[in-house]
PDB file of N, CA and C in Angstrom:
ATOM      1  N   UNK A   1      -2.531 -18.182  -4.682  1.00  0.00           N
ATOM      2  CA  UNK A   1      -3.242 -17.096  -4.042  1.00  0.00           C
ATOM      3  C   UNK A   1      -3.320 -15.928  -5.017  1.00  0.00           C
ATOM      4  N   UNK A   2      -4.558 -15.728  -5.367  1.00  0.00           N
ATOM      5  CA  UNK A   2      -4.858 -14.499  -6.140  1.00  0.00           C
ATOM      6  C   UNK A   2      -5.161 -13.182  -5.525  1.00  0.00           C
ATOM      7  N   UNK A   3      -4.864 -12.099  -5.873  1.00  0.00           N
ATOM      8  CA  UNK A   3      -5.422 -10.560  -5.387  1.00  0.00           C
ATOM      9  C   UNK A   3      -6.704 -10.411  -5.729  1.00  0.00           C
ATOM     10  N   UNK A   4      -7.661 -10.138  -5.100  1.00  0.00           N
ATOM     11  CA  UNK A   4      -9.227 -10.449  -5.615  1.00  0.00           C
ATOM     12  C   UNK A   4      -9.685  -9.234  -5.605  1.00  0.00           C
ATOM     13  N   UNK A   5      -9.117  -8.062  -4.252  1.00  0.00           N
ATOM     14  CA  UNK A   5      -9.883  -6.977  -4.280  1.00  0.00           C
ATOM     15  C   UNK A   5      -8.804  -5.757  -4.087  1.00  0.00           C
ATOM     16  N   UNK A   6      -8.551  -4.541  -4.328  1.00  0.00           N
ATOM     17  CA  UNK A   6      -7.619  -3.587  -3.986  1.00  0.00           C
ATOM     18  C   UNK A   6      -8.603  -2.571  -3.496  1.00  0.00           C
ATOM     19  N   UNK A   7      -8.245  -1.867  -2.682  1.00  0.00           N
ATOM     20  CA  UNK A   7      -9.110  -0.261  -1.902  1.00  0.00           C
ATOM     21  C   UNK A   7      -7.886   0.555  -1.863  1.00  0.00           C
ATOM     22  N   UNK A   8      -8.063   1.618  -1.978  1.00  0.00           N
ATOM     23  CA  UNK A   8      -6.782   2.384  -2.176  1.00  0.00           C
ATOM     24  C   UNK A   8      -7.902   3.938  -1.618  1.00  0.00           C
ATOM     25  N   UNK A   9      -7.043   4.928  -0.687  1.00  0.00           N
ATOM     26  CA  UNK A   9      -7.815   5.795  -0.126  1.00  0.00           C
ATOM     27  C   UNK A   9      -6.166   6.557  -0.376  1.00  0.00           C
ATOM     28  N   UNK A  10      -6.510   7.832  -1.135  1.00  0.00           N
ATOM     29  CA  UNK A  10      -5.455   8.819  -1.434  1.00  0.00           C
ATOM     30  C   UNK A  10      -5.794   9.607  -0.353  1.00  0.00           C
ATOM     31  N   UNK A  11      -4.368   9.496  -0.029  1.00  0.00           N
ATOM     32  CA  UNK A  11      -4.016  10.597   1.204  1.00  0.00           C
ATOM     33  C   UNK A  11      -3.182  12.579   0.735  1.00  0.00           C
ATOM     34  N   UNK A  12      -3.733  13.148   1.236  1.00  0.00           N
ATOM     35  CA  UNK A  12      -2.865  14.290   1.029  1.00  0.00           C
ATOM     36  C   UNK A  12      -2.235  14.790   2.132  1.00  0.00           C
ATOM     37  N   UNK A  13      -0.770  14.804   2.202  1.00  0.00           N
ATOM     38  CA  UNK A  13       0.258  15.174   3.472  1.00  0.00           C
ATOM     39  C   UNK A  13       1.494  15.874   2.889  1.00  0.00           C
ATOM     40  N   UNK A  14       2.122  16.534   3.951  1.00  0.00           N
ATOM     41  CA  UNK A  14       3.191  17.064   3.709  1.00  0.00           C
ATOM     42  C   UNK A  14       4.389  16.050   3.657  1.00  0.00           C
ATOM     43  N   UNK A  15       3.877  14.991   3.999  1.00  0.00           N
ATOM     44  CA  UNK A  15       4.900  13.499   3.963  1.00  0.00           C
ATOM     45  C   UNK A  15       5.365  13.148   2.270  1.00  0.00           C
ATOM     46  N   UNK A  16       5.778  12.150   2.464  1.00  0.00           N
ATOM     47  CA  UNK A  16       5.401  11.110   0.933  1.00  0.00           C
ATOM     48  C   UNK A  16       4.574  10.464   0.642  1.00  0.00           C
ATOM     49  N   UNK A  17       3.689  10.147   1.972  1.00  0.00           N
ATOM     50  CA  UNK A  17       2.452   8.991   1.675  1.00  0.00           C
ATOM     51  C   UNK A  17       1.501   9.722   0.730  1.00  0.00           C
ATOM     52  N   UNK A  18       1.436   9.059  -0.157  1.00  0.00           N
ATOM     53  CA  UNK A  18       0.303   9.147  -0.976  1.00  0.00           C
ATOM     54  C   UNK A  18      -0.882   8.260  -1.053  1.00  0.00           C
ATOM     55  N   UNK A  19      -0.597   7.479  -0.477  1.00  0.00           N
ATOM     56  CA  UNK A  19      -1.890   6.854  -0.540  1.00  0.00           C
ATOM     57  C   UNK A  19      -2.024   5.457   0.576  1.00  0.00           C
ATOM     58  N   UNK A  20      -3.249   4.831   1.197  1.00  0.00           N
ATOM     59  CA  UNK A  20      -2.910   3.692   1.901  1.00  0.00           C
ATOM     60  C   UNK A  20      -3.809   2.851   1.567  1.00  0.00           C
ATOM     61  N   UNK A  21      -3.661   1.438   1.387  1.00  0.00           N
ATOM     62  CA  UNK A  21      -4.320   0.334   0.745  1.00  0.00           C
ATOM     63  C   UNK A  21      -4.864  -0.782   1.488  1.00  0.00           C
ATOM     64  N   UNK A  22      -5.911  -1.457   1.208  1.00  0.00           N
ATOM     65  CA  UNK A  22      -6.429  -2.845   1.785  1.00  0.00           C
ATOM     66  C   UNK A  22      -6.742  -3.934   0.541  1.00  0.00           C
ATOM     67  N   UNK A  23      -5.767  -4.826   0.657  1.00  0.00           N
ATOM     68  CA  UNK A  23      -5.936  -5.940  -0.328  1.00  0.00           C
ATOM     69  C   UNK A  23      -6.689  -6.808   0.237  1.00  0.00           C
ATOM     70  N   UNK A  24      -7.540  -7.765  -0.649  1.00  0.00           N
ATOM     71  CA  UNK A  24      -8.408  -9.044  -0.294  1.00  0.00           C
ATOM     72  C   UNK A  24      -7.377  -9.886  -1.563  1.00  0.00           C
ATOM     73  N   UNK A  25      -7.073 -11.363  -0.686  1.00  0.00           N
ATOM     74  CA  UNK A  25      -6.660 -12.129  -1.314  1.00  0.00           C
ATOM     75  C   UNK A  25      -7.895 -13.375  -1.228  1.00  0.00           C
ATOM     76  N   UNK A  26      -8.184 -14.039  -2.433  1.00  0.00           N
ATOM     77  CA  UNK A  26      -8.665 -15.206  -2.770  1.00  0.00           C
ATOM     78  C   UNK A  26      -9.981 -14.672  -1.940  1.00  0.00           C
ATOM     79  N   UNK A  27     -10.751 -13.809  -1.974  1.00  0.00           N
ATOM     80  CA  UNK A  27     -12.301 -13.133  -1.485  1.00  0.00           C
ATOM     81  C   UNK A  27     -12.057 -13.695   0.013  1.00  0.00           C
ATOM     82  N   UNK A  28     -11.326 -14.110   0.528  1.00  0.00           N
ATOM     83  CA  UNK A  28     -10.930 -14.614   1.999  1.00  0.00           C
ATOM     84  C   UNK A  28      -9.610 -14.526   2.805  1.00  0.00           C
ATOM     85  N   UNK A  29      -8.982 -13.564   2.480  1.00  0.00           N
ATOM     86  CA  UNK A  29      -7.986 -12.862   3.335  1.00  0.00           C
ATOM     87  C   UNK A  29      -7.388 -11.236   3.548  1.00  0.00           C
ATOM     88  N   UNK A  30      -7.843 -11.157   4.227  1.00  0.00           N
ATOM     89  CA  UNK A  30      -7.254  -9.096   4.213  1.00  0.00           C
ATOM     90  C   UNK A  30      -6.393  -8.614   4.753  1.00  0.00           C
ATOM     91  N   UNK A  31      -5.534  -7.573   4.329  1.00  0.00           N
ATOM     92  CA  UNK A  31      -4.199  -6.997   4.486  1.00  0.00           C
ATOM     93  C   UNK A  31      -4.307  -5.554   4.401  1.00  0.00           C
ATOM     94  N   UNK A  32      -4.608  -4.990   5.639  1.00  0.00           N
ATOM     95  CA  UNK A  32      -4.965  -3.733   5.947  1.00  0.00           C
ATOM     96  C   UNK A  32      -3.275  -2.439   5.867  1.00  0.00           C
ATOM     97  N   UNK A  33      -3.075  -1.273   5.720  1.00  0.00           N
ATOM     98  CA  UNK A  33      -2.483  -0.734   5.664  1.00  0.00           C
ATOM     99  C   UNK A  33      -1.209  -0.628   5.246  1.00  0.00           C
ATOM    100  N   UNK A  34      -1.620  -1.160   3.948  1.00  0.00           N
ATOM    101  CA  UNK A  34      -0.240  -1.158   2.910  1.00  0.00           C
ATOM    102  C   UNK A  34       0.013   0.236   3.088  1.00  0.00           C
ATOM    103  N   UNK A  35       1.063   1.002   2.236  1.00  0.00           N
ATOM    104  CA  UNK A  35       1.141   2.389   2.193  1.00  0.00           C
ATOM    105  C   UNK A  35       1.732   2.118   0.520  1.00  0.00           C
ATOM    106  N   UNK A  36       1.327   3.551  -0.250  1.00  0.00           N
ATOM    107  CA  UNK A  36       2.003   4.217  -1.248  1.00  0.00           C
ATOM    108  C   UNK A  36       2.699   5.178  -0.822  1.00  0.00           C
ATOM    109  N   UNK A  37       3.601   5.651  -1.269  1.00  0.00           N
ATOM    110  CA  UNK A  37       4.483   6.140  -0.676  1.00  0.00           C
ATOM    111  C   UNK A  37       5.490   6.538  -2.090  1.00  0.00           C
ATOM    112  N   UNK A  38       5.964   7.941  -2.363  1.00  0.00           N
ATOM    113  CA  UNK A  38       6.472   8.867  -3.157  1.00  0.00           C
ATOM    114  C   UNK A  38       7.960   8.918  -2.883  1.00  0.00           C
ATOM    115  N   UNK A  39       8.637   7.705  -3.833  1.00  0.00           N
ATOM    116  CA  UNK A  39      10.242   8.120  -3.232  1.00  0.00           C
ATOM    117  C   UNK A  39      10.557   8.522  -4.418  1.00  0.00           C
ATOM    118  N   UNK A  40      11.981   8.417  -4.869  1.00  0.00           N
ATOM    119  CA  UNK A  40      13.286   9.526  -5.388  1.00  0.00           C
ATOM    120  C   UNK A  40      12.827   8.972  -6.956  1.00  0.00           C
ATOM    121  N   UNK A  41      12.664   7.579  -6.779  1.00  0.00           N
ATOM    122  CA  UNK A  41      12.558   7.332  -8.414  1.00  0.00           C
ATOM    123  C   UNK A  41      11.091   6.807  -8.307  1.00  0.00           C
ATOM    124  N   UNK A  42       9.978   7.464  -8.062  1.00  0.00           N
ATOM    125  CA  UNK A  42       8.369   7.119  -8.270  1.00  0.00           C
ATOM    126  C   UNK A  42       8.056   6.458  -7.087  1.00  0.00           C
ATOM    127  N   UNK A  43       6.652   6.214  -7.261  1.00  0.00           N
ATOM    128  CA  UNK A  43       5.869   5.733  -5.869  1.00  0.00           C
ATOM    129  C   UNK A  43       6.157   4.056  -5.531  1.00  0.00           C
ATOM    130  N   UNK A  44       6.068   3.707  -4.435  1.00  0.00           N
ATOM    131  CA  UNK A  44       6.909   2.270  -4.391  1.00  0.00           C
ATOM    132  C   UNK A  44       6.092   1.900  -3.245  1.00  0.00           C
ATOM    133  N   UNK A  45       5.443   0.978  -3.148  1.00  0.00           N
ATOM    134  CA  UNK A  45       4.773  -0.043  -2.346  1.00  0.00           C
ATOM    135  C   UNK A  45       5.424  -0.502  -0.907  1.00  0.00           C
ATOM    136  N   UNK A  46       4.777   0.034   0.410  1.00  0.00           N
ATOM    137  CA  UNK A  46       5.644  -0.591   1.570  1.00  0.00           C
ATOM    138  C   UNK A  46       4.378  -1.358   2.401  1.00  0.00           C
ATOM    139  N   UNK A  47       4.931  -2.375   3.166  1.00  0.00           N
ATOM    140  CA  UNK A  47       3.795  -3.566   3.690  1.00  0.00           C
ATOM    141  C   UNK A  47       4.048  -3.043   4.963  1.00  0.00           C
ATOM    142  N   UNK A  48       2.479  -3.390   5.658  1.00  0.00           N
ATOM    143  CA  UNK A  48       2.198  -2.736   6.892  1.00  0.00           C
ATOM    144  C   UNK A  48       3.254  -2.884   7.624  1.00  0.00           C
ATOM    145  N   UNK A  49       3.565  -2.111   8.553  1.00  0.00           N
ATOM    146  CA  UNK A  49       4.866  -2.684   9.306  1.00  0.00           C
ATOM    147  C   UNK A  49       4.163  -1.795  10.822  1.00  0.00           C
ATOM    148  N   UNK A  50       4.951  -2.600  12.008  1.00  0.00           N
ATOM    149  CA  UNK A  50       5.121  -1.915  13.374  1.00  0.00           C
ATOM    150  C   UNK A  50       6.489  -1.168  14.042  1.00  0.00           C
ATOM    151  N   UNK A  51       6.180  -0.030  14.488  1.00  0.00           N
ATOM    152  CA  UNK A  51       7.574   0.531  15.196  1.00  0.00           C
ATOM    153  C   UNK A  51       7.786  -0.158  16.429  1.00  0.00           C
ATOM    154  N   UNK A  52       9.729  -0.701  16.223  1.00  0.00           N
ATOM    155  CA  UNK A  52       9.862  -1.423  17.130  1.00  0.00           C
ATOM    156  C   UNK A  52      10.508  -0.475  18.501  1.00  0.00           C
ATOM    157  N   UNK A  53      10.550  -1.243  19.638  1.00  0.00           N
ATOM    158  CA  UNK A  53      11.641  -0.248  21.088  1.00  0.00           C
ATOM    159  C   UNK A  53      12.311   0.471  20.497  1.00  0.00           C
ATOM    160  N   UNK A  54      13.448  -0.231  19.232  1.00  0.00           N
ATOM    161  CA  UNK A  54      14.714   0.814  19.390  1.00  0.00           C
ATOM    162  C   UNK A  54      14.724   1.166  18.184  1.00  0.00           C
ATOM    163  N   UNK A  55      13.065   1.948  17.518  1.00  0.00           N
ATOM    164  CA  UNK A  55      13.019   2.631  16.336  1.00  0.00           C
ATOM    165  C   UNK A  55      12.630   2.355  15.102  1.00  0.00           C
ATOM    166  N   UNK A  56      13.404   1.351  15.054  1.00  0.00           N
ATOM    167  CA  UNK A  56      13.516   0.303  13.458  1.00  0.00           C
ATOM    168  C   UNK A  56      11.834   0.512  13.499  1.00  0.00           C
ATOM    169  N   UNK A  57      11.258  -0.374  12.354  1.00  0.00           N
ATOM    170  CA  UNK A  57      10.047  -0.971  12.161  1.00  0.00           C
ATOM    171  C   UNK A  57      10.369  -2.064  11.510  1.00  0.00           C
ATOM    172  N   UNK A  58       9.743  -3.184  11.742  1.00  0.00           N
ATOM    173  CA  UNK A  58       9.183  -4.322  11.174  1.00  0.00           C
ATOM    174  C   UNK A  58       7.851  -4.618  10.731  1.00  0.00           C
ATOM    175  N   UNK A  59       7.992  -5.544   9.436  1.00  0.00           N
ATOM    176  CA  UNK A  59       7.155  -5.420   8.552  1.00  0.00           C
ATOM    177  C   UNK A  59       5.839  -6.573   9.562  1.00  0.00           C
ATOM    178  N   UNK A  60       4.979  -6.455   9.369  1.00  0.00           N
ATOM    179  CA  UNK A  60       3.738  -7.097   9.710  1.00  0.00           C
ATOM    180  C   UNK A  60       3.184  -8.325   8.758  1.00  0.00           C
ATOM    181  N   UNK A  61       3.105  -8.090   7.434  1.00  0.00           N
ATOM    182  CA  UNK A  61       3.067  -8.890   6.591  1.00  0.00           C
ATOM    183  C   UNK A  61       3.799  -8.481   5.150  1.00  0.00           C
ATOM    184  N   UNK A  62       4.594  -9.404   4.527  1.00  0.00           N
ATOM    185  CA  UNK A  62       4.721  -9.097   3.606  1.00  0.00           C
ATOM    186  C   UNK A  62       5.163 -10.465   2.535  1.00  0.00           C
ATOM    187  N   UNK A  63       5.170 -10.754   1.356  1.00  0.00           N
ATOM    188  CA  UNK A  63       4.711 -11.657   0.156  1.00  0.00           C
ATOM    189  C   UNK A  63       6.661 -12.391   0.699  1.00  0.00           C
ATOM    190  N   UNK A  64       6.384 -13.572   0.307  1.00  0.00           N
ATOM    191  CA  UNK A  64       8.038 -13.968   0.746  1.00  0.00           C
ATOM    192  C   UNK A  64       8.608 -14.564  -0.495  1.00  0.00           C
ATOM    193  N   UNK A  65       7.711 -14.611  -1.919  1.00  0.00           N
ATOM    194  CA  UNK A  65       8.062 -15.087  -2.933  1.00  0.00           C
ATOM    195  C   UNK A  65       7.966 -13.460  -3.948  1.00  0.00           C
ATOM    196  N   UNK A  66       9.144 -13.984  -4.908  1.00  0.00           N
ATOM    197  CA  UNK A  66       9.310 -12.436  -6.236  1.00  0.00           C
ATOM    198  C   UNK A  66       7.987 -12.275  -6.350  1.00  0.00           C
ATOM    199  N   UNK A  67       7.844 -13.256  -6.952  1.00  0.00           N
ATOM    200  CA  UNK A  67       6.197 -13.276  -8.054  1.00  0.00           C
ATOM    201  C   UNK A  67       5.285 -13.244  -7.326  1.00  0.00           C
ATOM    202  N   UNK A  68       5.132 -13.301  -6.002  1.00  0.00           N
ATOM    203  CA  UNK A  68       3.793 -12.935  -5.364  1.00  0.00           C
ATOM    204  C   UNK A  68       4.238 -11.124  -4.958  1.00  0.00           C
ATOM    205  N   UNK A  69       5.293 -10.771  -4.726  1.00  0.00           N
ATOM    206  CA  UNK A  69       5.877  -9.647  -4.183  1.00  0.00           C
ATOM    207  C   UNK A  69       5.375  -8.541  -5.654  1.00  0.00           C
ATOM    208  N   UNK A  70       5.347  -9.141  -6.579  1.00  0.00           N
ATOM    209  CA  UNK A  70       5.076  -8.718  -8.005  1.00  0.00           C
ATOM    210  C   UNK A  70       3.898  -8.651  -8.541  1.00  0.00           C
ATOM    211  N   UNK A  71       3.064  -9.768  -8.256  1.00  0.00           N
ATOM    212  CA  UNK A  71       1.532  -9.313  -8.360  1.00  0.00           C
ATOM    213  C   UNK A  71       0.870  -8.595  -7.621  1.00  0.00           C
ATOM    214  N   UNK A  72       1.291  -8.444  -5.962  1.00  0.00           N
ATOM    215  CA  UNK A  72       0.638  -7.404  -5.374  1.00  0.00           C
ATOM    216  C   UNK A  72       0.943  -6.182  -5.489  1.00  0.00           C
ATOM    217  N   UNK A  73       2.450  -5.751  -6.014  1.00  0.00           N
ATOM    218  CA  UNK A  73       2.847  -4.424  -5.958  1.00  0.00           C
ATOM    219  C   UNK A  73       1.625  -4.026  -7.247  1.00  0.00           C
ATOM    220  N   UNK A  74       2.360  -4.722  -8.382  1.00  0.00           N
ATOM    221  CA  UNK A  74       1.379  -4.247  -9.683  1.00  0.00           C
ATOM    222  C   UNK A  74       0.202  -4.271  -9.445  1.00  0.00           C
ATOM    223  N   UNK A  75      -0.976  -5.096  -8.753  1.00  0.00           N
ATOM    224  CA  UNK A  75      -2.559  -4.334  -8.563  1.00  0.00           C
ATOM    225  C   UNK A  75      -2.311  -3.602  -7.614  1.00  0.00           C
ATOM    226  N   UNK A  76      -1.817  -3.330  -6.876  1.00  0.00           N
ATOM    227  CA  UNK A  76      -1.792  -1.576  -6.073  1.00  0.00           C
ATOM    228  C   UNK A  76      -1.591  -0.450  -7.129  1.00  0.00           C
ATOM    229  N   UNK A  77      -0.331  -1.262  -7.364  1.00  0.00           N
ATOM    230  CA  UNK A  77      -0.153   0.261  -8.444  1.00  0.00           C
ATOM    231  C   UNK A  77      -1.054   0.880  -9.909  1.00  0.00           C
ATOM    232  N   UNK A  78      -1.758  -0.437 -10.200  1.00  0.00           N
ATOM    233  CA  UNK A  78      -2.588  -0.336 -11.435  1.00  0.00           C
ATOM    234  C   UNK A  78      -4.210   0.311 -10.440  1.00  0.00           C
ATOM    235  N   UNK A  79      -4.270  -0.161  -9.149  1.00  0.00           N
ATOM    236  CA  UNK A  79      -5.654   0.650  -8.549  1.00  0.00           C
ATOM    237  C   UNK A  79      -5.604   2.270  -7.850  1.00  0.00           C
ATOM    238  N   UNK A  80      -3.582   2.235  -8.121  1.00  0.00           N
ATOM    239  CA  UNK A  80      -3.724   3.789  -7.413  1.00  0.00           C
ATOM    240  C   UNK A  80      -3.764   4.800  -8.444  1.00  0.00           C
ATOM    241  N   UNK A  81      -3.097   4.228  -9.627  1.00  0.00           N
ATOM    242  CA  UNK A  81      -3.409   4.841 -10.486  1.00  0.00           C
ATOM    243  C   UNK A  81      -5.107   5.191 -10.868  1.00  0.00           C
ATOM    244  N   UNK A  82      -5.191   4.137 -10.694  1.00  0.00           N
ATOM    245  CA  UNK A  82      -7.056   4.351 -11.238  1.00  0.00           C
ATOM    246  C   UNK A  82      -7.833   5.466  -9.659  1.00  0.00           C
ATOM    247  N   UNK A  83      -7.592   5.292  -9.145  1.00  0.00           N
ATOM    248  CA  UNK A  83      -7.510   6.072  -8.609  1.00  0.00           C
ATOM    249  C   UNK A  83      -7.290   7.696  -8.187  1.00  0.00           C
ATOM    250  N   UNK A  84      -6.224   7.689  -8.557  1.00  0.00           N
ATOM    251  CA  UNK A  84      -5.879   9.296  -8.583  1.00  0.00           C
ATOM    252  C   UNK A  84      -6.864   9.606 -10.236  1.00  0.00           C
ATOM    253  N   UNK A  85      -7.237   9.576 -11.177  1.00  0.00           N
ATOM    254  CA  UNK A  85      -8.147   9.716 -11.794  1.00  0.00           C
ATOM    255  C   UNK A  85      -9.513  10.191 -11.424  1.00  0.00           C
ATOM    256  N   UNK A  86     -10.129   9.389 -10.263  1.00  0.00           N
ATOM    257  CA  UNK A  86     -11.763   9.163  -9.930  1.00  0.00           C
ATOM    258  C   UNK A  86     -11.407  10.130  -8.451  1.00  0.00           C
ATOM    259  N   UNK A  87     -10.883  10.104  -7.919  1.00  0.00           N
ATOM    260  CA  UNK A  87     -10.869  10.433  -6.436  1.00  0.00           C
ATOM    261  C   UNK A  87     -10.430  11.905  -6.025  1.00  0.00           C
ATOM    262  N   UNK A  88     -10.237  12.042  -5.130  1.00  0.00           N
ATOM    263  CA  UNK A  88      -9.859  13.167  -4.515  1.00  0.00           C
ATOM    264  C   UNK A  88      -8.830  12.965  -3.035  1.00  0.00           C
ATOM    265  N   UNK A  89      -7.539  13.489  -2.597  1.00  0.00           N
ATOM    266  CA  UNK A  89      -7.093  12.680  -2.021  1.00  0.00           C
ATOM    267  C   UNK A  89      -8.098  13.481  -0.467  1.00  0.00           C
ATOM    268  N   UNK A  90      -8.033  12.651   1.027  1.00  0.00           N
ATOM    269  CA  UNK A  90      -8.392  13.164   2.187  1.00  0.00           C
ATOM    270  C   UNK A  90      -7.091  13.827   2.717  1.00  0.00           C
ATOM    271  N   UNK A  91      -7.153  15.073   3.243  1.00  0.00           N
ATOM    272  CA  UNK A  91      -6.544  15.437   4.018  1.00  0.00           C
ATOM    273  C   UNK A  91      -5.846  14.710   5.103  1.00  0.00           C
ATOM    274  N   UNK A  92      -4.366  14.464   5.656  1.00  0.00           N
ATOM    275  CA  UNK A  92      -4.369  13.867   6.650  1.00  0.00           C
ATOM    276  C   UNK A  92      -3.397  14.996   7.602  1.00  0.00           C
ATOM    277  N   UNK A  93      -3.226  14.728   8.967  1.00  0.00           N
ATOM    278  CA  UNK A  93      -2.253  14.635   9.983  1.00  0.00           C
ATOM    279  C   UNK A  93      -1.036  14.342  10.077  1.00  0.00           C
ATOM    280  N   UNK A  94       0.053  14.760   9.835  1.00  0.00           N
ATOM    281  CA  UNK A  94       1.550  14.013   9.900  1.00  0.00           C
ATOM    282  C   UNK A  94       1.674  13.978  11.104  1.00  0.00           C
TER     283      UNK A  94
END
């Protein structure tokens, strides 16, 4: 399974999110609301997840092998970069 397409929409908040993503795998699968996200040692890739009853969140989808966990972080991170370059981030809501 290859990463075929990255969308990356820079967010501006008083949060950490910096940015939220939609991958296309193999031009026939999509993975809506990755997040970028600004922690202690640089921006770090988190997979959509849902808030559960008692708080936690669980992840929605996420890669269950290194090396797939590794090719998707790196084209996020190589399109957010390209990104913050061309773009402008949208205002959001916390």
């Amino acid at each position: 399974m290859q990463v075929t397409d990255v969308r990356v929409r820079l967010v501006a908040s008083d949060s950490r999110l910096r940015g939220v993503v939609t991958v296309t795998f193999d031009d026939a699968f999509v993975v809506h609301d990755i997040r970028v996200i600004e922690g202690e040692n640089g921006i770090f890739v988190a997979m959509p997840s849902k808030k559960m009853p008692n708080g936690g969140f669980r992840d929605i989808a996420h890669p269950i092998h290194q090396d797939m966990r590794k090719a998707v972080e790196d084209a996020i991170v190589k399109a957010y970069q390209k990104a913050l370059e061309t773009q402008q981030p949208e205002n959001i809501a916390d």
